[in-house]
PDB file of N, CA and C in Angstrom:
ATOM      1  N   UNK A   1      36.580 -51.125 122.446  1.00  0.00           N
ATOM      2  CA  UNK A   1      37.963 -51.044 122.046  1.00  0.00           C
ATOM      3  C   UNK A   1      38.087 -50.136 120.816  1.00  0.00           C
ATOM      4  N   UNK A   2      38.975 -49.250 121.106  1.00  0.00           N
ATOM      5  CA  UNK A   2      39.474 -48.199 119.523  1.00  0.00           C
ATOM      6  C   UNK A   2      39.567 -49.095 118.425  1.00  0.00           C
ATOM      7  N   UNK A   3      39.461 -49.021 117.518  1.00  0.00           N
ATOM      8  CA  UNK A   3      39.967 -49.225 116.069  1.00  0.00           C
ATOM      9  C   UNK A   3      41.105 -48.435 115.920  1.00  0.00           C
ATOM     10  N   UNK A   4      42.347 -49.602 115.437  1.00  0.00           N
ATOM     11  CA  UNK A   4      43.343 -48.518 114.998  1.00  0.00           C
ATOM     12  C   UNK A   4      43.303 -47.522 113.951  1.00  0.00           C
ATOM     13  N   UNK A   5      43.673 -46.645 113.904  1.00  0.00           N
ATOM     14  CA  UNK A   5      43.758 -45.979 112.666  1.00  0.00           C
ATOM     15  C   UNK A   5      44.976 -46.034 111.710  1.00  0.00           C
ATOM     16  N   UNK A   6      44.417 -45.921 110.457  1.00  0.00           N
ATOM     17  CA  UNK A   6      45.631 -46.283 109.522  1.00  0.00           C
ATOM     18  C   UNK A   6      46.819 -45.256 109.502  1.00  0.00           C
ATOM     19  N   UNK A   7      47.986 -46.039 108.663  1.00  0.00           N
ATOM     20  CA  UNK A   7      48.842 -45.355 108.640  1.00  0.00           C
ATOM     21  C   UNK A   7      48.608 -44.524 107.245  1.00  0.00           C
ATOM     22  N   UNK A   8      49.236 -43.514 106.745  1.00  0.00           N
ATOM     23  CA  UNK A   8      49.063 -42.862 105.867  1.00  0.00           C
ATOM     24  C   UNK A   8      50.342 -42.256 105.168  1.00  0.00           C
ATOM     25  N   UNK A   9      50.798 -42.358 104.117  1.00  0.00           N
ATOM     26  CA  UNK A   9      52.398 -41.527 103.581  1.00  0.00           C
ATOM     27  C   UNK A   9      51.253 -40.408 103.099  1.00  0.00           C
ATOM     28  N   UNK A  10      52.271 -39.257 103.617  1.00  0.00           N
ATOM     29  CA  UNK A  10      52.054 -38.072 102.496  1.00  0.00           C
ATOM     30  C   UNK A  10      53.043 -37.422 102.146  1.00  0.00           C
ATOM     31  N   UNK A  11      53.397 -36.359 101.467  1.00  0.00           N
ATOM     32  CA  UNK A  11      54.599 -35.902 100.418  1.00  0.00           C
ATOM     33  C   UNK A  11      54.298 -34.588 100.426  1.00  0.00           C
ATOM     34  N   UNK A  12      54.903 -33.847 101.021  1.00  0.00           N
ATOM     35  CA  UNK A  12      55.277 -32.848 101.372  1.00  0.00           C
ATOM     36  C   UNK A  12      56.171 -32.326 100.513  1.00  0.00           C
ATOM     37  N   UNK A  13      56.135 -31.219  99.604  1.00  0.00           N
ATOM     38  CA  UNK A  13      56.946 -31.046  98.510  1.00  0.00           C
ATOM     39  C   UNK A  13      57.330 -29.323  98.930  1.00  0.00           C
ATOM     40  N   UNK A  14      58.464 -29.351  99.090  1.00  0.00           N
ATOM     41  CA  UNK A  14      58.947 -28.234  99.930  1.00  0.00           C
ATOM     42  C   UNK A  14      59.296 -26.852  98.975  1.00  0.00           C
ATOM     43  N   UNK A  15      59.339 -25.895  98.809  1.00  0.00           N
ATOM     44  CA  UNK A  15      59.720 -24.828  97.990  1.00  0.00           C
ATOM     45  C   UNK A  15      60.828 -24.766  97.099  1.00  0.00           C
ATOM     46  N   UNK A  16      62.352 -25.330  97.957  1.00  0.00           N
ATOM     47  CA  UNK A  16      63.425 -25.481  96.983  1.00  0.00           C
ATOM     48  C   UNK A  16      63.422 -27.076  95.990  1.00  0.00           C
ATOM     49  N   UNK A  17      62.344 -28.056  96.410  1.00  0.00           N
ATOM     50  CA  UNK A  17      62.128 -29.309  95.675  1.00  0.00           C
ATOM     51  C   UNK A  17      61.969 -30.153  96.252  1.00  0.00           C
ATOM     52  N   UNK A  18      62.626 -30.376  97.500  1.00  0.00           N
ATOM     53  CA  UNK A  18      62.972 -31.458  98.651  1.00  0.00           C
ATOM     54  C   UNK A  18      61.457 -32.501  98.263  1.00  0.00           C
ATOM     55  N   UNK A  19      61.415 -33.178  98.550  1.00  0.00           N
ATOM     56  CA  UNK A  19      60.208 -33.856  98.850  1.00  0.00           C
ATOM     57  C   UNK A  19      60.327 -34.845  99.715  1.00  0.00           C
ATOM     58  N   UNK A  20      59.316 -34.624 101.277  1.00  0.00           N
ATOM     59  CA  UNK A  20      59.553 -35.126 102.570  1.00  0.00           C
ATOM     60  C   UNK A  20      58.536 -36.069 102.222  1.00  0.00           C
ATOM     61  N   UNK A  21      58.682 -37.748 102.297  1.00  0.00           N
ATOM     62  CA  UNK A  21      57.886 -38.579 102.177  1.00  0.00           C
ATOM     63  C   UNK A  21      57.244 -38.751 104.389  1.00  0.00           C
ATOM     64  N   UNK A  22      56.255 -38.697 104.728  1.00  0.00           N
ATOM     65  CA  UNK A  22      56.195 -38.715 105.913  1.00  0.00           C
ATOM     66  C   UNK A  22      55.237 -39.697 106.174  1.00  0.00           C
ATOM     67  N   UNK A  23      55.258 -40.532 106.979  1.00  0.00           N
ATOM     68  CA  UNK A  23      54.055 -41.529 108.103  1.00  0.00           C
ATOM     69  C   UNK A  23      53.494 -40.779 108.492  1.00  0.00           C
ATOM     70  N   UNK A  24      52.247 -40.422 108.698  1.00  0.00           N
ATOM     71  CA  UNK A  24      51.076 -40.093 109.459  1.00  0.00           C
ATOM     72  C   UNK A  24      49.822 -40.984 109.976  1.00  0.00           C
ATOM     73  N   UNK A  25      49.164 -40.837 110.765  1.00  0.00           N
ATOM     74  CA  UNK A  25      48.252 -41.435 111.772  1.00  0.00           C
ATOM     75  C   UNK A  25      47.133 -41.041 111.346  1.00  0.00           C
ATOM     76  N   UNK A  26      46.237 -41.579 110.177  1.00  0.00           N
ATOM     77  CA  UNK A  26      44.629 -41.298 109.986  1.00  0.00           C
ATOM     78  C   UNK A  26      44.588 -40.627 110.903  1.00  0.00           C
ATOM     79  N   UNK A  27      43.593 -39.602 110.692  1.00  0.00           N
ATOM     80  CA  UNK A  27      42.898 -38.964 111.441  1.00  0.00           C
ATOM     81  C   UNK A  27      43.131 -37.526 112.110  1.00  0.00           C
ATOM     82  N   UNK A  28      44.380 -37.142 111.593  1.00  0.00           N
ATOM     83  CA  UNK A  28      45.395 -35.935 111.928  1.00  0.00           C
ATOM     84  C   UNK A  28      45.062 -35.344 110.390  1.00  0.00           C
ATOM     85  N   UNK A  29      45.535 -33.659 111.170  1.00  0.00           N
ATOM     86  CA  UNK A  29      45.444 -33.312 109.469  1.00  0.00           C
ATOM     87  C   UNK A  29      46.994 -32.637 109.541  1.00  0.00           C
ATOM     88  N   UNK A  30      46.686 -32.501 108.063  1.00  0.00           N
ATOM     89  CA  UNK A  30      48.160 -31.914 107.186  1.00  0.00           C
ATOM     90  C   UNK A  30      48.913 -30.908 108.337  1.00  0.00           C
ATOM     91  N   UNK A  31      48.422 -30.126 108.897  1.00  0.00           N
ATOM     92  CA  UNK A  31      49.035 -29.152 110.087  1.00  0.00           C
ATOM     93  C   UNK A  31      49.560 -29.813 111.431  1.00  0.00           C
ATOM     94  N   UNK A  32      48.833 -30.752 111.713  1.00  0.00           N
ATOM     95  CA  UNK A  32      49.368 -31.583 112.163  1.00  0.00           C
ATOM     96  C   UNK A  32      50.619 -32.722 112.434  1.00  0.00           C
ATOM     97  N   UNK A  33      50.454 -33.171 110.854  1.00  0.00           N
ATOM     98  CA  UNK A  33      52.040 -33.960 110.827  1.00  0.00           C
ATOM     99  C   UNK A  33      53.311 -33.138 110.265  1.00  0.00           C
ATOM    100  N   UNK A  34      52.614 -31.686 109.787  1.00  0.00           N
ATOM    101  CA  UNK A  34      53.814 -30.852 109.525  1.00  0.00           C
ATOM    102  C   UNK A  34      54.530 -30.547 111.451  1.00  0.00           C
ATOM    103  N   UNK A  35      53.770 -30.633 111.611  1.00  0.00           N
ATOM    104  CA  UNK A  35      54.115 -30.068 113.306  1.00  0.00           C
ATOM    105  C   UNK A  35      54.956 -31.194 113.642  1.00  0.00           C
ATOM    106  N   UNK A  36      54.398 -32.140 113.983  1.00  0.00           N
ATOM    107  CA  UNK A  36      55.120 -33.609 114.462  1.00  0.00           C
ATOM    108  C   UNK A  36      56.377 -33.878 113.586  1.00  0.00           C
ATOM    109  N   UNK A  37      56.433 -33.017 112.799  1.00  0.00           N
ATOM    110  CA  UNK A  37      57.777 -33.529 111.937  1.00  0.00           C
ATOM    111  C   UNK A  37      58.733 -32.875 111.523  1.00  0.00           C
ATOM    112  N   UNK A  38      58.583 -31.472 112.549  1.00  0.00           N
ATOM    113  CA  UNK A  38      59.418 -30.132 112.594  1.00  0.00           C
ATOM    114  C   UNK A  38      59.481 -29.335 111.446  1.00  0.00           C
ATOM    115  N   UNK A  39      58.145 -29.489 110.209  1.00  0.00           N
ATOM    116  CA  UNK A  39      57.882 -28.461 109.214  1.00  0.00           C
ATOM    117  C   UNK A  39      57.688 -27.510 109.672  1.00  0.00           C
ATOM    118  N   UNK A  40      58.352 -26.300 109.679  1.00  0.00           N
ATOM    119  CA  UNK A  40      58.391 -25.245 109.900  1.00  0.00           C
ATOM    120  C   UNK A  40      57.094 -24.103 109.311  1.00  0.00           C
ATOM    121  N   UNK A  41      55.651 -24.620 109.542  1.00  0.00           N
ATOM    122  CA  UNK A  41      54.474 -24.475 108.715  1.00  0.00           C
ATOM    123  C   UNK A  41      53.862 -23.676 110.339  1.00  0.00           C
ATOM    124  N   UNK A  42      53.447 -22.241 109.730  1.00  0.00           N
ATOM    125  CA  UNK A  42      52.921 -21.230 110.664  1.00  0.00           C
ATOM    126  C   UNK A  42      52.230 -22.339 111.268  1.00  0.00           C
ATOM    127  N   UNK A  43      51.004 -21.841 110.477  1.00  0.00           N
ATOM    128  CA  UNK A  43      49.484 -22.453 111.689  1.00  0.00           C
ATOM    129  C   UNK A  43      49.194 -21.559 112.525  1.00  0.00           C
ATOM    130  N   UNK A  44      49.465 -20.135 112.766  1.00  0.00           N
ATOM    131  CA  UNK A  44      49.643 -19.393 113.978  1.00  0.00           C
ATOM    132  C   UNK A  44      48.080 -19.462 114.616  1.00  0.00           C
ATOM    133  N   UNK A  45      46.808 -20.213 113.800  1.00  0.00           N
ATOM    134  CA  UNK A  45      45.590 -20.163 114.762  1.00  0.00           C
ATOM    135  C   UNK A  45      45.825 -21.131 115.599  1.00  0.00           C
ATOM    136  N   UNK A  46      46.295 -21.867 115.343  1.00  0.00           N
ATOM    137  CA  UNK A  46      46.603 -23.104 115.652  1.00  0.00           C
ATOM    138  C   UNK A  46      45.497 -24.403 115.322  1.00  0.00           C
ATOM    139  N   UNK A  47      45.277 -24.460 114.109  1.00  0.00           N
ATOM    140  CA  UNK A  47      44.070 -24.869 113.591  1.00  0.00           C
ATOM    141  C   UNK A  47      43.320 -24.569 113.646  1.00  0.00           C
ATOM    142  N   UNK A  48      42.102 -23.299 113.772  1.00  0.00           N
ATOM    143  CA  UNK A  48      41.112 -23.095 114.199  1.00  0.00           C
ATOM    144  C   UNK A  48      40.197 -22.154 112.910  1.00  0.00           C
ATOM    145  N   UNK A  49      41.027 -22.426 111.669  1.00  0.00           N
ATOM    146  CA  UNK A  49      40.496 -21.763 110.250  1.00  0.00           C
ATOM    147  C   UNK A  49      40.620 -20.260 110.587  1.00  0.00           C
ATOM    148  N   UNK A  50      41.321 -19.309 111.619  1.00  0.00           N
ATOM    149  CA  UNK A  50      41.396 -18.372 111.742  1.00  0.00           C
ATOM    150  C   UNK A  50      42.489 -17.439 111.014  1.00  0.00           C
ATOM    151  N   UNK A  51      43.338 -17.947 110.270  1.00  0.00           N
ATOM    152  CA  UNK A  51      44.457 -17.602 109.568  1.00  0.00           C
ATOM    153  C   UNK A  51      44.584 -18.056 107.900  1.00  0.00           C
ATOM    154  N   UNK A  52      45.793 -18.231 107.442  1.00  0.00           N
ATOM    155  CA  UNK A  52      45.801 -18.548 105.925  1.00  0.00           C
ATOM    156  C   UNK A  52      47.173 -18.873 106.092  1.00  0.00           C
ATOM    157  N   UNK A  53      47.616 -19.466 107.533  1.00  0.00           N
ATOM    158  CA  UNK A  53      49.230 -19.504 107.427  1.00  0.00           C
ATOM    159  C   UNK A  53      49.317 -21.055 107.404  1.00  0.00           C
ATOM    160  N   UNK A  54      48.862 -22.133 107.200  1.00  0.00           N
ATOM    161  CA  UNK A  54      49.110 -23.272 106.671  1.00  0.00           C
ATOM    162  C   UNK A  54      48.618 -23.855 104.912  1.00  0.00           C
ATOM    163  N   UNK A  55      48.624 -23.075 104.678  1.00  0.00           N
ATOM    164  CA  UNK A  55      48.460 -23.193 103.164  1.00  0.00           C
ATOM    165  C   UNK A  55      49.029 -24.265 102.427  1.00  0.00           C
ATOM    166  N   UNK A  56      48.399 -25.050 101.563  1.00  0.00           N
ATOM    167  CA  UNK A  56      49.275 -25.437 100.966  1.00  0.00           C
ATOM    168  C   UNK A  56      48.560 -25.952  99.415  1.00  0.00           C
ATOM    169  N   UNK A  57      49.099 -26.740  98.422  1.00  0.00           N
ATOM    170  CA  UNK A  57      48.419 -26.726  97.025  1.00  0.00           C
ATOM    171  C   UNK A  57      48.142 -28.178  96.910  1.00  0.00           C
ATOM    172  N   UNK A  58      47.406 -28.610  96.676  1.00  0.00           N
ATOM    173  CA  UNK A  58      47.332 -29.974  96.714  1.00  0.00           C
ATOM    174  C   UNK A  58      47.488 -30.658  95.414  1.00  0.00           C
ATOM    175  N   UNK A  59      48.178 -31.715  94.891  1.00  0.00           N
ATOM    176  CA  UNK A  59      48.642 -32.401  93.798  1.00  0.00           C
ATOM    177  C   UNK A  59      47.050 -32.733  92.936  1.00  0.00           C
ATOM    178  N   UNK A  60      47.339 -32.154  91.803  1.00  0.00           N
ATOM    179  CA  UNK A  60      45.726 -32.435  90.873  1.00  0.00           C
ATOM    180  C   UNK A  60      45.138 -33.802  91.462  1.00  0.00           C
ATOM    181  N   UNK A  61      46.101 -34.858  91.364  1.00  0.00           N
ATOM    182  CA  UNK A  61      45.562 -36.224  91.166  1.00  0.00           C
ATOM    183  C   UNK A  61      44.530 -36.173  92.481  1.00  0.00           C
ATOM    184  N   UNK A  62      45.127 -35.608  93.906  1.00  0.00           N
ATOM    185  CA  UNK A  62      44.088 -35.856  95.056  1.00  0.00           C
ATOM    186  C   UNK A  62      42.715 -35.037  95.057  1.00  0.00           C
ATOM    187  N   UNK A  63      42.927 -33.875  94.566  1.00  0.00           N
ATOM    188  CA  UNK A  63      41.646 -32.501  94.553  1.00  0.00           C
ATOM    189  C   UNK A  63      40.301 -33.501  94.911  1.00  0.00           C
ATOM    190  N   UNK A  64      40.047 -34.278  93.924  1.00  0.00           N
ATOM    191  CA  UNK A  64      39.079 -35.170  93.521  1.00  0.00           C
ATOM    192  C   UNK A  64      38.794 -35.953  94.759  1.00  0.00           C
ATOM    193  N   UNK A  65      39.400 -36.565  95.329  1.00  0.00           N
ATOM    194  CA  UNK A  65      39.652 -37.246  96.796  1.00  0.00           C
ATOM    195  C   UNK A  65      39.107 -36.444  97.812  1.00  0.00           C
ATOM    196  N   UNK A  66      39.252 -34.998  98.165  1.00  0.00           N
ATOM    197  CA  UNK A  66      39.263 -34.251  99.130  1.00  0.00           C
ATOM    198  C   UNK A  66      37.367 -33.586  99.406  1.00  0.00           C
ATOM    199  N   UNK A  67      36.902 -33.523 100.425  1.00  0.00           N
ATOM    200  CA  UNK A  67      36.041 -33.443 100.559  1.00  0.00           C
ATOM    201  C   UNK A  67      36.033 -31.416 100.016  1.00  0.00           C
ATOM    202  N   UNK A  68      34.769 -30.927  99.592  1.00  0.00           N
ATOM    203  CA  UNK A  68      35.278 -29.756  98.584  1.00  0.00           C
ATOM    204  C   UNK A  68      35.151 -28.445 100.441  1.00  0.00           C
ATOM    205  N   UNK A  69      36.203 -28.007  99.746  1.00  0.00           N
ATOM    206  CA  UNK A  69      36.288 -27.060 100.966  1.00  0.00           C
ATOM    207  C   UNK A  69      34.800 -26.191 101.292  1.00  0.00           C
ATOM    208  N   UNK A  70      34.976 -25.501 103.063  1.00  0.00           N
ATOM    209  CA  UNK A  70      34.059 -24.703 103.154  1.00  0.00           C
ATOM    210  C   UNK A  70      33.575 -23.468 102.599  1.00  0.00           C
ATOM    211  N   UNK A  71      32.700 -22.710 102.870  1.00  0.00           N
ATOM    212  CA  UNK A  71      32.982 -21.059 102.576  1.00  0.00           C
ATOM    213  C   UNK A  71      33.813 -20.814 103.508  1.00  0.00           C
ATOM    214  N   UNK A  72      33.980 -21.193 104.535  1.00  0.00           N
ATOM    215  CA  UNK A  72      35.065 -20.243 105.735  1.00  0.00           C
ATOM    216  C   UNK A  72      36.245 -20.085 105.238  1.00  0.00           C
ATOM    217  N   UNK A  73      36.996 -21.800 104.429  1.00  0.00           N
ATOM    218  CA  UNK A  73      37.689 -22.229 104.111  1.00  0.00           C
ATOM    219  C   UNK A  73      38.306 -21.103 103.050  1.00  0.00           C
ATOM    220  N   UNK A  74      37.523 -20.986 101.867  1.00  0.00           N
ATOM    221  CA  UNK A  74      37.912 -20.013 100.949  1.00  0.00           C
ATOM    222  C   UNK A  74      37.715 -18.780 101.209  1.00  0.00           C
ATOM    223  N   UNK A  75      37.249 -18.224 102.257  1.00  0.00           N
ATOM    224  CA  UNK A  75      37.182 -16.998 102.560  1.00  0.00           C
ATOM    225  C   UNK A  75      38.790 -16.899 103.453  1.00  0.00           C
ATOM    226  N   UNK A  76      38.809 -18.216 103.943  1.00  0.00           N
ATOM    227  CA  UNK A  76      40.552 -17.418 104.774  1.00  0.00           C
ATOM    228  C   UNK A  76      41.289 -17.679 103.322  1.00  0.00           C
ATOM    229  N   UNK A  77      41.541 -18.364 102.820  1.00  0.00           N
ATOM    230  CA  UNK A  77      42.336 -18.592 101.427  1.00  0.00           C
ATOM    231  C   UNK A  77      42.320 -17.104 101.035  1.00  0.00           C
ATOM    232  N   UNK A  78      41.248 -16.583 100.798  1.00  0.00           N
ATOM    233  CA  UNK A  78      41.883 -15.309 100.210  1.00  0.00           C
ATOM    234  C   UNK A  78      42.956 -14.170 100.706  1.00  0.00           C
ATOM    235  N   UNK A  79      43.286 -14.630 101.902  1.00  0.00           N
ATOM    236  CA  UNK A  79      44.193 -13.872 102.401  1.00  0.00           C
ATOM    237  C   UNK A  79      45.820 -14.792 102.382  1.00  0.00           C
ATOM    238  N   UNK A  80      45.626 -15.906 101.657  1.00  0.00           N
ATOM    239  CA  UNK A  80      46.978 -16.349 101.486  1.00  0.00           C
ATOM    240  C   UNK A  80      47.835 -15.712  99.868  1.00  0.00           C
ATOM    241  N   UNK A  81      48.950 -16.172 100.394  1.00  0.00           N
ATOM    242  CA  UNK A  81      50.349 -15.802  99.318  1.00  0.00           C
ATOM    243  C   UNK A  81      50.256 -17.067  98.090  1.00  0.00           C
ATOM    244  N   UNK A  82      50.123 -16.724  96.981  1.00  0.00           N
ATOM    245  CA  UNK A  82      50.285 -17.902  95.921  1.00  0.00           C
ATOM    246  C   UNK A  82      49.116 -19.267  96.015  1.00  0.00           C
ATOM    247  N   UNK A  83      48.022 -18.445  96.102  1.00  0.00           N
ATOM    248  CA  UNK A  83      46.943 -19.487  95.942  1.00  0.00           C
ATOM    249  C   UNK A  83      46.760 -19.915  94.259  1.00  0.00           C
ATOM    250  N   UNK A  84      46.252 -21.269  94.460  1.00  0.00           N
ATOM    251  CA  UNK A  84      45.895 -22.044  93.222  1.00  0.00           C
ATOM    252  C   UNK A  84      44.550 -22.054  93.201  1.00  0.00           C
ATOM    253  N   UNK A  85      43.904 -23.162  92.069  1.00  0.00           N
ATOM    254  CA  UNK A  85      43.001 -23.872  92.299  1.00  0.00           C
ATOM    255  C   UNK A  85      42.519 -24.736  93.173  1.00  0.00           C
ATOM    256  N   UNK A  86      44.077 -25.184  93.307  1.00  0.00           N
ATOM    257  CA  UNK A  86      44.031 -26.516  94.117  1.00  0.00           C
ATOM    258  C   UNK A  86      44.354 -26.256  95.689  1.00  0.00           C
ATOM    259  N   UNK A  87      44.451 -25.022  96.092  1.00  0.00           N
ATOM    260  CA  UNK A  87      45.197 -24.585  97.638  1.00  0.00           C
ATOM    261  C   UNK A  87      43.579 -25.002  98.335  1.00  0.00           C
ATOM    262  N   UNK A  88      44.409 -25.247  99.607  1.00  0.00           N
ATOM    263  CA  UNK A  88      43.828 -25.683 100.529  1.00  0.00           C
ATOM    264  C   UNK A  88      44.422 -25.063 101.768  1.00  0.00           C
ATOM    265  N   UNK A  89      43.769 -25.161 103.104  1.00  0.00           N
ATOM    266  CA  UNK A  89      44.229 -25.113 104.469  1.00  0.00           C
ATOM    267  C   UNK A  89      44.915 -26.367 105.208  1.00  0.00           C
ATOM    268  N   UNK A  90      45.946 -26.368 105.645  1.00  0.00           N
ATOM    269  CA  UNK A  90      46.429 -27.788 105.846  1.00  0.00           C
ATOM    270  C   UNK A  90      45.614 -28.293 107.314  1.00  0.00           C
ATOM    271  N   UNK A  91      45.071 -27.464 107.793  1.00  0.00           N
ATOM    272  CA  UNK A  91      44.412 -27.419 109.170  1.00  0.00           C
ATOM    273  C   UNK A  91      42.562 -28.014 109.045  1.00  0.00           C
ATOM    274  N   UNK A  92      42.402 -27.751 107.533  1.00  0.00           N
ATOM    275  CA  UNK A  92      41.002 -28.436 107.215  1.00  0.00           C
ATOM    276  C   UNK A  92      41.321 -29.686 106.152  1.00  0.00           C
ATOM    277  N   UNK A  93      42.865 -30.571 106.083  1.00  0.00           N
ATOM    278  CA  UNK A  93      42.477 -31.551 105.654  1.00  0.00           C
ATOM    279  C   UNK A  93      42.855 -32.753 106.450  1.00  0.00           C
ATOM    280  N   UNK A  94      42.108 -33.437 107.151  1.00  0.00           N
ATOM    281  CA  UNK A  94      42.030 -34.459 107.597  1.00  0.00           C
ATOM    282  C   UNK A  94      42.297 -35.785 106.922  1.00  0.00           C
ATOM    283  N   UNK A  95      43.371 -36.569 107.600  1.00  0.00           N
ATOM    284  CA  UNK A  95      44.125 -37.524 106.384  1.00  0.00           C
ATOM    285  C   UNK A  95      43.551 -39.040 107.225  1.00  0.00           C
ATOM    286  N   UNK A  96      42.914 -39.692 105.761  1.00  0.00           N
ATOM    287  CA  UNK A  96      42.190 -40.876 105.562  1.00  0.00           C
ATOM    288  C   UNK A  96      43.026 -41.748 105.133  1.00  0.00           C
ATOM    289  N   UNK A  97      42.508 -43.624 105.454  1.00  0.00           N
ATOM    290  CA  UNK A  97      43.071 -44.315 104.057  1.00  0.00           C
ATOM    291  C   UNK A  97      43.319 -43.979 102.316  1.00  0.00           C
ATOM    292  N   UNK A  98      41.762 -43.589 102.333  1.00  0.00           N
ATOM    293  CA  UNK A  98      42.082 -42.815 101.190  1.00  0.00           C
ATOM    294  C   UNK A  98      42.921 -41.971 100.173  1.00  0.00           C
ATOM    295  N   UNK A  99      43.744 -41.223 100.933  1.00  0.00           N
ATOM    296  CA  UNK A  99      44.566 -40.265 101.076  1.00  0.00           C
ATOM    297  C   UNK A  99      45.745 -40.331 100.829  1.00  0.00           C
ATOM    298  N   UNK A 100      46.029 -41.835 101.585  1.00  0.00           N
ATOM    299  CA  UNK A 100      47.182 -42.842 101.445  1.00  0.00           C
ATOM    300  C   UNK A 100      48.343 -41.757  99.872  1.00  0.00           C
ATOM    301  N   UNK A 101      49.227 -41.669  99.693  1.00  0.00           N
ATOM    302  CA  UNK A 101      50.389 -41.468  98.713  1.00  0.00           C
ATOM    303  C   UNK A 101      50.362 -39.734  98.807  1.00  0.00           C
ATOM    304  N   UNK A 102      49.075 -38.996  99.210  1.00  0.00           N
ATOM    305  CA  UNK A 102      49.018 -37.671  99.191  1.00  0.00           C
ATOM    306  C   UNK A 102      50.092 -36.358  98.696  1.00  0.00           C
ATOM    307  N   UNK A 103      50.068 -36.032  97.755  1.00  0.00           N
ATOM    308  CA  UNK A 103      51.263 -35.088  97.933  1.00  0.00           C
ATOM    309  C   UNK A 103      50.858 -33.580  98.065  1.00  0.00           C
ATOM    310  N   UNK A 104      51.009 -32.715  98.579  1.00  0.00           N
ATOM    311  CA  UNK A 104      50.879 -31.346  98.805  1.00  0.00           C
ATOM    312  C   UNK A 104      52.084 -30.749  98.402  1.00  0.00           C
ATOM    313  N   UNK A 105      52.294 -29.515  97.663  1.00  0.00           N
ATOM    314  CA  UNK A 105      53.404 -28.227  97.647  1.00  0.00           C
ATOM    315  C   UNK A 105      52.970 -27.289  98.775  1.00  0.00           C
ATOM    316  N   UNK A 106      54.470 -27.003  99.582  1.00  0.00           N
ATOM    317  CA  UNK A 106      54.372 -26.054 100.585  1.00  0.00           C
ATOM    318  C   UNK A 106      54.438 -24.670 100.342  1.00  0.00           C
ATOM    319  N   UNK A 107      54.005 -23.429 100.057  1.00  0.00           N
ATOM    320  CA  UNK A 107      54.182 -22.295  99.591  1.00  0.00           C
ATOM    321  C   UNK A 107      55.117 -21.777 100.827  1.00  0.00           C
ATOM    322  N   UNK A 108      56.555 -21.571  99.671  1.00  0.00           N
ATOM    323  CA  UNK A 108      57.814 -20.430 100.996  1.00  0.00           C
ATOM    324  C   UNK A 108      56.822 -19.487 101.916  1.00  0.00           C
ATOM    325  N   UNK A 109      55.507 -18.744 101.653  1.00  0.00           N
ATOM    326  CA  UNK A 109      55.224 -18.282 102.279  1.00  0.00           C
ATOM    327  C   UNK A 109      54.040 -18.402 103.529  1.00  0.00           C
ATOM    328  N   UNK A 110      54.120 -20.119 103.854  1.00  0.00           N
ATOM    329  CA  UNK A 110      53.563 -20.684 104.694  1.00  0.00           C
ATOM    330  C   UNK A 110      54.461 -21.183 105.534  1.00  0.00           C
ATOM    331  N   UNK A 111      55.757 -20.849 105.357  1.00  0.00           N
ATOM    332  CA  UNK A 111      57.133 -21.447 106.444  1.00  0.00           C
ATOM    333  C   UNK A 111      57.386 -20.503 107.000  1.00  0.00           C
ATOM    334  N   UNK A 112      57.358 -20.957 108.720  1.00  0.00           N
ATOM    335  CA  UNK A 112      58.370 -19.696 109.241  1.00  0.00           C
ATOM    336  C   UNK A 112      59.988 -19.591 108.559  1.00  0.00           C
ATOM    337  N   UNK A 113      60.280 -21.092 108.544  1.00  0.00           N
ATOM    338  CA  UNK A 113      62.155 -21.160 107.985  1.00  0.00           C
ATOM    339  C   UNK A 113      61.798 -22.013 106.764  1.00  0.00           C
ATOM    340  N   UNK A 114      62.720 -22.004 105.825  1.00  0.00           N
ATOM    341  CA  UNK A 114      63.471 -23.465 105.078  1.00  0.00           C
ATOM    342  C   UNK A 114      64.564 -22.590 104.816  1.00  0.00           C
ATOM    343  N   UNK A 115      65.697 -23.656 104.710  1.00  0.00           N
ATOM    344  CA  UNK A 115      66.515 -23.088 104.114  1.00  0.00           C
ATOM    345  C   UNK A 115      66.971 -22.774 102.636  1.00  0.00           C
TER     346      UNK A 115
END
């Protein structure tokens, strides 16, 4: 029998301020519940670390939480718009209990739209 997987809030903090509190399903990553929740977040590999179009910055408090990215990882990063310290691929983070309150900033230039 499966084990359920937990539920997870994460916080999606949108370019003009918005901040989308969202349910997610352990085990999905950030590209993922942007999808399921009509974030308008490229992804154009469609997860496959082949792009830099799900970008996003992750809130200091989690960095520490997050398993430390790949080389692949920071090698596509360098082809994103408004990288941090803290940017990440939303397609390489996989959301845990752990994870639980998560907040990420969306860079305008990881949206196809916002208004």
């Amino acid at each position: 029998m499966e084990r359920p997987r937990p539920s997870v809030t994460v916080h999606f903090i949108m370019p003009d301020g918005v901040v989308l509190a969202l349910s997610a399903e352990g085990g999905l990553t950030l590209l993922d519940v942007a999808r399921q929740h009509d974030i308008a977040m490229e992804g154009a590999c469609g997860g496959s670390m082949a792009c830099a179009t799900c970008h996003v910055i992750v809130d200091d408090d989690f960095v520490d939480q997050l398993p430390p990215p790949s080389a692949e990882e920071e090698d596509m990063l360098d082809f994103a718009a408004d990288v941090r310290a803290s940017s990440r691929l939303g397609c390489q983070i996989r959301l845990t209990a752990a994870l639980d309150g998560l907040r990420v900033s969306v860079p305008r230039s990881t949206l196809l739209s916002w208004p």
